[in-house]
N, C-alpha and C. Protein backbone atom coordinates (compact mmCIF):
# COMPACT_ATOMS: atom_id res chain seq x y z
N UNK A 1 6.42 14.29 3.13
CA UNK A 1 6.58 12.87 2.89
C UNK A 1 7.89 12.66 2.13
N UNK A 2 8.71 12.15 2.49
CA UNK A 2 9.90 11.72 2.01
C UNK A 2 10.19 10.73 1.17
N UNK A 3 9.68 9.41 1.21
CA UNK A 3 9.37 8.16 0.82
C UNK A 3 8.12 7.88 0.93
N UNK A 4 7.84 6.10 -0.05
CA UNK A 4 6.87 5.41 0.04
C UNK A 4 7.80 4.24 0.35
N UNK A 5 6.98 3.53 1.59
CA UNK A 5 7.07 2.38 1.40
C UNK A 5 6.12 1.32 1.67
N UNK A 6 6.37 0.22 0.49
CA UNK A 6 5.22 -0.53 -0.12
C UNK A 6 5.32 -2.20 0.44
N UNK A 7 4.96 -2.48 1.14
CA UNK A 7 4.60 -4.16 1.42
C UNK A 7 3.99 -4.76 1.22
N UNK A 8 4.50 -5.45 0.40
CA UNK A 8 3.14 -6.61 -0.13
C UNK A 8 3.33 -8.04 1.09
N UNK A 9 1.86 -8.33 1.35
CA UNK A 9 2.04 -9.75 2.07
C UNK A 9 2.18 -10.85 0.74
N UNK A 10 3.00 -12.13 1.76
CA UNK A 10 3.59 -13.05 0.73
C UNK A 10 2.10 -13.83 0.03
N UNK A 11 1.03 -13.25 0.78
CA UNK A 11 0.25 -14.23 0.14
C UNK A 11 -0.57 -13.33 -1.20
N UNK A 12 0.06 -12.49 -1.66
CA UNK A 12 -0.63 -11.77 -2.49
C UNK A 12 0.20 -12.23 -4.01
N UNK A 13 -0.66 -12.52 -4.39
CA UNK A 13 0.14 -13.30 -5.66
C UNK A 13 0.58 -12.30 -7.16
N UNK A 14 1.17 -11.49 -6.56
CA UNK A 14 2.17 -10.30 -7.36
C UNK A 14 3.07 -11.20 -8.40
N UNK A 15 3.26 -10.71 -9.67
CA UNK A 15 4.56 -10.96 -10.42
C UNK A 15 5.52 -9.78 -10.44
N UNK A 16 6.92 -10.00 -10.66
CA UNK A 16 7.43 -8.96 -10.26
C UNK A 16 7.33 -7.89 -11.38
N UNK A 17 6.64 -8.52 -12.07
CA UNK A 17 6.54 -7.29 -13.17
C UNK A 17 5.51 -6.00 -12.80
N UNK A 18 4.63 -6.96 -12.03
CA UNK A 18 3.33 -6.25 -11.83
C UNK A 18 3.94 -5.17 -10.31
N UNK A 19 4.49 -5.80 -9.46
CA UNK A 19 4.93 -5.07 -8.23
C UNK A 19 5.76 -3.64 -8.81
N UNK A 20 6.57 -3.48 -10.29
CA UNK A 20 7.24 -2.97 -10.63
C UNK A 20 6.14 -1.40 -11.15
N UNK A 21 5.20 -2.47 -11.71
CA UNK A 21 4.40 -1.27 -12.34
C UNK A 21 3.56 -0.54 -10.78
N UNK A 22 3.48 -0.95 -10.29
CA UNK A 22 2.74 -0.28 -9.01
C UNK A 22 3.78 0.40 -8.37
N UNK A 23 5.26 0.20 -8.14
CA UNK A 23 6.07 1.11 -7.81
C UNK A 23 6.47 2.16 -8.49
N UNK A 24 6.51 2.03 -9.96
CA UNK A 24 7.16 2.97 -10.90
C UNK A 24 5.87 3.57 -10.89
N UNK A 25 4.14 3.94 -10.92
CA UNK A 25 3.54 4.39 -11.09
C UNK A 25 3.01 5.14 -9.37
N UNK A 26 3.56 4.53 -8.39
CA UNK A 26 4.04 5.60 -7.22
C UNK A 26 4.56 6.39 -7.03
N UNK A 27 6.26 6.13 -7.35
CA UNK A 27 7.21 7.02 -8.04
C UNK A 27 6.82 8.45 -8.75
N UNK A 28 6.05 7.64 -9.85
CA UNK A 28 5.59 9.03 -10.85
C UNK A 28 4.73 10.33 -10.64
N UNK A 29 3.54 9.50 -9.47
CA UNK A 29 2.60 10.17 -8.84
C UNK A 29 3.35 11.50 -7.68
N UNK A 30 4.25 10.77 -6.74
CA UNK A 30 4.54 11.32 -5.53
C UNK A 30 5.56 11.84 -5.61
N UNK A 31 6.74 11.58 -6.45
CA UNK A 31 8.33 12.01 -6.68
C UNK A 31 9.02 11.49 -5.54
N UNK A 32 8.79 10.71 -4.68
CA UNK A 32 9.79 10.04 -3.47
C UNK A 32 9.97 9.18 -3.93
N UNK A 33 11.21 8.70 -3.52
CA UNK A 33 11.57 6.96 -3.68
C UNK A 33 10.91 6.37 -2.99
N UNK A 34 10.81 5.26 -3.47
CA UNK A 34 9.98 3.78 -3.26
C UNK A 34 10.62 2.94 -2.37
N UNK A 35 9.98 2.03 -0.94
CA UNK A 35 10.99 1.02 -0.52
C UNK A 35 10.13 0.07 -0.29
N UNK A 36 10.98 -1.07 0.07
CA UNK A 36 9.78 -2.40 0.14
C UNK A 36 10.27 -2.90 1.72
N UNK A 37 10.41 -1.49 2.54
CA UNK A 37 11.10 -2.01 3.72
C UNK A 37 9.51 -2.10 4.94
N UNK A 38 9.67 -2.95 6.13
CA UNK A 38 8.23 -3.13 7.31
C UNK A 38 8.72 -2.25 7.77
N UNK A 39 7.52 -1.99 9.22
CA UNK A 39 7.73 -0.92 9.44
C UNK A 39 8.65 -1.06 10.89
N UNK A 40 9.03 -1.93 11.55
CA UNK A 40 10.81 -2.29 12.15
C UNK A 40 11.79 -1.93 11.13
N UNK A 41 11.44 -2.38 9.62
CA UNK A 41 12.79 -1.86 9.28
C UNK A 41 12.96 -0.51 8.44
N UNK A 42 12.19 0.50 8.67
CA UNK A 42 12.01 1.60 8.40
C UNK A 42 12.46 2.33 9.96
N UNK A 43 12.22 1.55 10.94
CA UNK A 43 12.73 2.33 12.31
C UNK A 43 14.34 1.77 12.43
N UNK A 44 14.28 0.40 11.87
CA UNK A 44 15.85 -0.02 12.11
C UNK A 44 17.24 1.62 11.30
N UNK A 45 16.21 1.45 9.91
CA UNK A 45 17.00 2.19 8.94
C UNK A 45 17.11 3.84 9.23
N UNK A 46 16.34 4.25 10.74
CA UNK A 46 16.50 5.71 10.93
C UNK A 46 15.50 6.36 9.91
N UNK A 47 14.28 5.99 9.27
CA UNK A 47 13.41 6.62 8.40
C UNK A 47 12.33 6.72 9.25
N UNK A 48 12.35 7.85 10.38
CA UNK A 48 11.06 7.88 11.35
C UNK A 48 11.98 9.50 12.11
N UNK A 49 10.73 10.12 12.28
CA UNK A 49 11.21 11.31 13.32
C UNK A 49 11.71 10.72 14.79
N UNK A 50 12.59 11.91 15.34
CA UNK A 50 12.67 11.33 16.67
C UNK A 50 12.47 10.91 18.14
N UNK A 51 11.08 11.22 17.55
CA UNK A 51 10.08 10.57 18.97
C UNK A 51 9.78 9.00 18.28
N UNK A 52 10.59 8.68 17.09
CA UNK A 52 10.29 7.18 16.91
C UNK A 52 8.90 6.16 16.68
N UNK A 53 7.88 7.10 16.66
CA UNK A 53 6.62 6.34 16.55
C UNK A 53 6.01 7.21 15.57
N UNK A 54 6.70 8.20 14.53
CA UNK A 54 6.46 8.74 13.34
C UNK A 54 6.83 8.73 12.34
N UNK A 55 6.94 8.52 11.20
CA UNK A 55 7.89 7.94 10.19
C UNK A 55 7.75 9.21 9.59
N UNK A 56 8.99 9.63 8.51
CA UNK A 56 9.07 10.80 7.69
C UNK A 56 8.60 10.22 6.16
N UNK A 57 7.77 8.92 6.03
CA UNK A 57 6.85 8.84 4.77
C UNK A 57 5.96 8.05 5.09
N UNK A 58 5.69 7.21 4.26
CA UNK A 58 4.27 6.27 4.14
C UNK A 58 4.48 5.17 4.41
N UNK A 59 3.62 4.31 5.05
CA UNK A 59 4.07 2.99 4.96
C UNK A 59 2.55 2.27 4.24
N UNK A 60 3.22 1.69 3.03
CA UNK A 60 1.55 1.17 2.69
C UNK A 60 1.71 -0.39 2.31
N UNK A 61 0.70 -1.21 3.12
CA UNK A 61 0.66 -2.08 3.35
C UNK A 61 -0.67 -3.02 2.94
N UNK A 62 -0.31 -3.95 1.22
CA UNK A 62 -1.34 -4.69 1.05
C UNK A 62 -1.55 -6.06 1.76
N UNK A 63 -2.75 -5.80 2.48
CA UNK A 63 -2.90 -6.93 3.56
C UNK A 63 -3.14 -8.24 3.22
N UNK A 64 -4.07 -8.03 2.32
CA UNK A 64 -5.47 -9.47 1.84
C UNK A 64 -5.87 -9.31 0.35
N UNK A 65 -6.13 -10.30 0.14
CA UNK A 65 -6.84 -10.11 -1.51
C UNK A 65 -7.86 -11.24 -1.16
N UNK A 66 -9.16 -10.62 -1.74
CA UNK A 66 -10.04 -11.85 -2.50
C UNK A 66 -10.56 -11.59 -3.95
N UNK A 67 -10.57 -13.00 -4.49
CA UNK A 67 -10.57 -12.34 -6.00
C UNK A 67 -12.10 -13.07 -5.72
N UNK A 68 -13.11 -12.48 -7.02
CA UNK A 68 -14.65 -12.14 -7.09
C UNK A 68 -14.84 -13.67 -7.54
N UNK A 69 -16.26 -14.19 -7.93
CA UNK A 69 -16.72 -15.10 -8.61
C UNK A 69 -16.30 -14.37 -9.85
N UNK A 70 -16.40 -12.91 -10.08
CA UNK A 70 -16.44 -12.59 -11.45
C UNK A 70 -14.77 -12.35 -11.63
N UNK A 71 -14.08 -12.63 -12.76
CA UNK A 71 -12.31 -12.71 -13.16
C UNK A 71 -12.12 -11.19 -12.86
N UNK A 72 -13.36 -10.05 -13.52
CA UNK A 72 -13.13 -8.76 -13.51
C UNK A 72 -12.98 -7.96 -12.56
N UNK A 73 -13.03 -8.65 -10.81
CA UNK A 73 -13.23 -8.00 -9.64
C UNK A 73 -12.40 -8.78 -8.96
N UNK A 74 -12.09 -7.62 -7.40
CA UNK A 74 -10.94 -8.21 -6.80
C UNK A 74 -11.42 -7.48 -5.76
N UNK A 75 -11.13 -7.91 -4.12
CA UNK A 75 -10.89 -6.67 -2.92
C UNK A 75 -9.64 -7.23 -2.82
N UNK A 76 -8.97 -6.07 -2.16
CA UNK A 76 -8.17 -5.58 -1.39
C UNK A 76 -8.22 -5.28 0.00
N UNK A 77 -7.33 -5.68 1.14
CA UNK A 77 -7.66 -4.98 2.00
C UNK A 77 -6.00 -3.97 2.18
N UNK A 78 -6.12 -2.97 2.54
CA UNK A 78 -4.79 -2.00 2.18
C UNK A 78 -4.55 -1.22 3.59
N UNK A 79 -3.56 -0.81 4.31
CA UNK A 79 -3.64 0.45 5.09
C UNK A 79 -2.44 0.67 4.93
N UNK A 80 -2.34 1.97 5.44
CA UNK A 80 -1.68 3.33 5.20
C UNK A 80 -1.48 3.44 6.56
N UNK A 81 -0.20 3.99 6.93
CA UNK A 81 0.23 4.32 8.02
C UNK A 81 1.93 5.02 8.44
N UNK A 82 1.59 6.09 9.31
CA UNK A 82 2.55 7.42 9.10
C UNK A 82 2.89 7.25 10.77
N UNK A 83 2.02 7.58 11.56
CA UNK A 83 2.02 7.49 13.13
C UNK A 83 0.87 6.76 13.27
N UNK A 84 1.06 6.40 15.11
CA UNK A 84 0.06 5.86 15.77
C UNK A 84 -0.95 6.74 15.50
N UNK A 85 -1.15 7.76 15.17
CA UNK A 85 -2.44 8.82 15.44
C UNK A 85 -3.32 8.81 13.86
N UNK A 86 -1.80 8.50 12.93
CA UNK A 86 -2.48 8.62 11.52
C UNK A 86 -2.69 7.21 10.56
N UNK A 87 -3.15 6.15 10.77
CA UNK A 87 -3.62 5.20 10.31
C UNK A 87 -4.78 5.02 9.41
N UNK A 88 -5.41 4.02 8.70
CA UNK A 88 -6.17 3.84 8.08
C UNK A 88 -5.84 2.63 7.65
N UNK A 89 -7.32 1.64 7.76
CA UNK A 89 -7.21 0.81 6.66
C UNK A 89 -9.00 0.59 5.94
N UNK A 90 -8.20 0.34 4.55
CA UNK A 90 -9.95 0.22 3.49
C UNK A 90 -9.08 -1.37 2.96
N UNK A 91 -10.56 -1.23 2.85
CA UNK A 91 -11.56 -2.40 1.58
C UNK A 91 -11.60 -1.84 0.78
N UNK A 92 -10.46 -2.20 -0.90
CA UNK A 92 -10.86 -1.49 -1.92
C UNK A 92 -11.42 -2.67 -2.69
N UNK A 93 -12.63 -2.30 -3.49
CA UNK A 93 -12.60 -3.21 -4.67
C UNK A 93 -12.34 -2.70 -6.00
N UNK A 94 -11.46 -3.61 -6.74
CA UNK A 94 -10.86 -3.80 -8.07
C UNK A 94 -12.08 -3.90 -9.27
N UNK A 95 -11.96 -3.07 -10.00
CA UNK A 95 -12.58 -3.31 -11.20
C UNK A 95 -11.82 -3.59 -12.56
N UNK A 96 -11.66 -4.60 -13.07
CA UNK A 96 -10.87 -4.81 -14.60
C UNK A 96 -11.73 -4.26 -15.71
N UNK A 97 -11.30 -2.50 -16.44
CA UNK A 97 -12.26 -2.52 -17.43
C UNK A 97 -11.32 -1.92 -18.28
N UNK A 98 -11.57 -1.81 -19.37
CA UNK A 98 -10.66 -1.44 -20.98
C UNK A 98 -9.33 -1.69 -20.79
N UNK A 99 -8.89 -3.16 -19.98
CA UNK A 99 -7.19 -3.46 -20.21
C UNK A 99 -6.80 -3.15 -18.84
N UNK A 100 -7.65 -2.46 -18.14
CA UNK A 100 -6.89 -1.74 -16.75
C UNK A 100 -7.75 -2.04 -15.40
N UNK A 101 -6.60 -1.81 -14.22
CA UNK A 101 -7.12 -2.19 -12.97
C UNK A 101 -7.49 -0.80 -12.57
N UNK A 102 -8.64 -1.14 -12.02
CA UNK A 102 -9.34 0.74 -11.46
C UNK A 102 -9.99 0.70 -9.76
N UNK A 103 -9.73 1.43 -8.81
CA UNK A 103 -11.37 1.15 -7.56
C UNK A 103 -12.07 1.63 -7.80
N UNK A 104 -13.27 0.80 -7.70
CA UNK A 104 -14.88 1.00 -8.27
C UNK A 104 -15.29 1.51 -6.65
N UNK A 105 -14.64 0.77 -5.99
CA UNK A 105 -15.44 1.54 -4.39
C UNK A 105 -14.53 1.03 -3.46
N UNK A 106 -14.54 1.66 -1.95
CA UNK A 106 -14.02 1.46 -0.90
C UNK A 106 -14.90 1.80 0.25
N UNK A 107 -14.34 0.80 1.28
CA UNK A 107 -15.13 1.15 2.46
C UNK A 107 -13.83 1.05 3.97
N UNK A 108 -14.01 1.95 4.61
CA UNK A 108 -13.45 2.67 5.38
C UNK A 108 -13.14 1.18 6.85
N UNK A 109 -12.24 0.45 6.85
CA UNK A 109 -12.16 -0.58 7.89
C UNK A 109 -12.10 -0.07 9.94
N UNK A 110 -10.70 1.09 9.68
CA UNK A 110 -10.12 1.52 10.81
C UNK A 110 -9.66 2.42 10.35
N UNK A 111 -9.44 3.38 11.31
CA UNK A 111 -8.91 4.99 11.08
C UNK A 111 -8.06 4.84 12.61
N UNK A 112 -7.26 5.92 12.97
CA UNK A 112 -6.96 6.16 14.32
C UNK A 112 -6.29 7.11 14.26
């Protein structure tokens, strides 16, 4: 894996502070650089092997949010995607406990 790259949809109501901490705490985890490029412009930019329908990192993509009746809960819907063959998308849900965002659970949407 070479890179991450991270897309948020516009309807996800990110501050850029918060987008910052989810990149710098990617960063820290994986040691690749971070991009906020789709996945046309990850093929525009030559970041894909050359059969072209494989990328040489991640492409992770937050789809949806619903936030809970309760302030302390949130889903997510998220996927991950490398090739046509290696996809995934979950349902995570958000738990807010001691100051911090955590997943309490996930459920498995699409694989391929």
């Amino acid at each position: 894996m070479e890179y991450i790259s991270l897309v948020l949809n516009e309807a996800i109501p990110l501050e850029d502070s918060e987008r910052e901490v989810i990149e710098s705490y990617l960063q820290q985890q994986y040691n690749v650089p971070i991009y906020n490029y789709t996945h046309e412009q990850l093929l525009e930019q030559k970041y894909a092997e050359q059969d072209g329908t494989t990328l040489t990192g991640i492409l992770l993509t937050i789809e949806k949010y619903k936030q809970s009746d309760d302030p302390n809960k949130m889903t997510l819907e998220v996927s991950k995607y490398r090739a046509n063959e290696g996809a995934i998308a979950l349902e995570m849900i958000l738990t807010y406990n001691e100051g911090q965002w955590g997943v309490s659970d996930y459920v498995s949407e699409r694989e391929s």
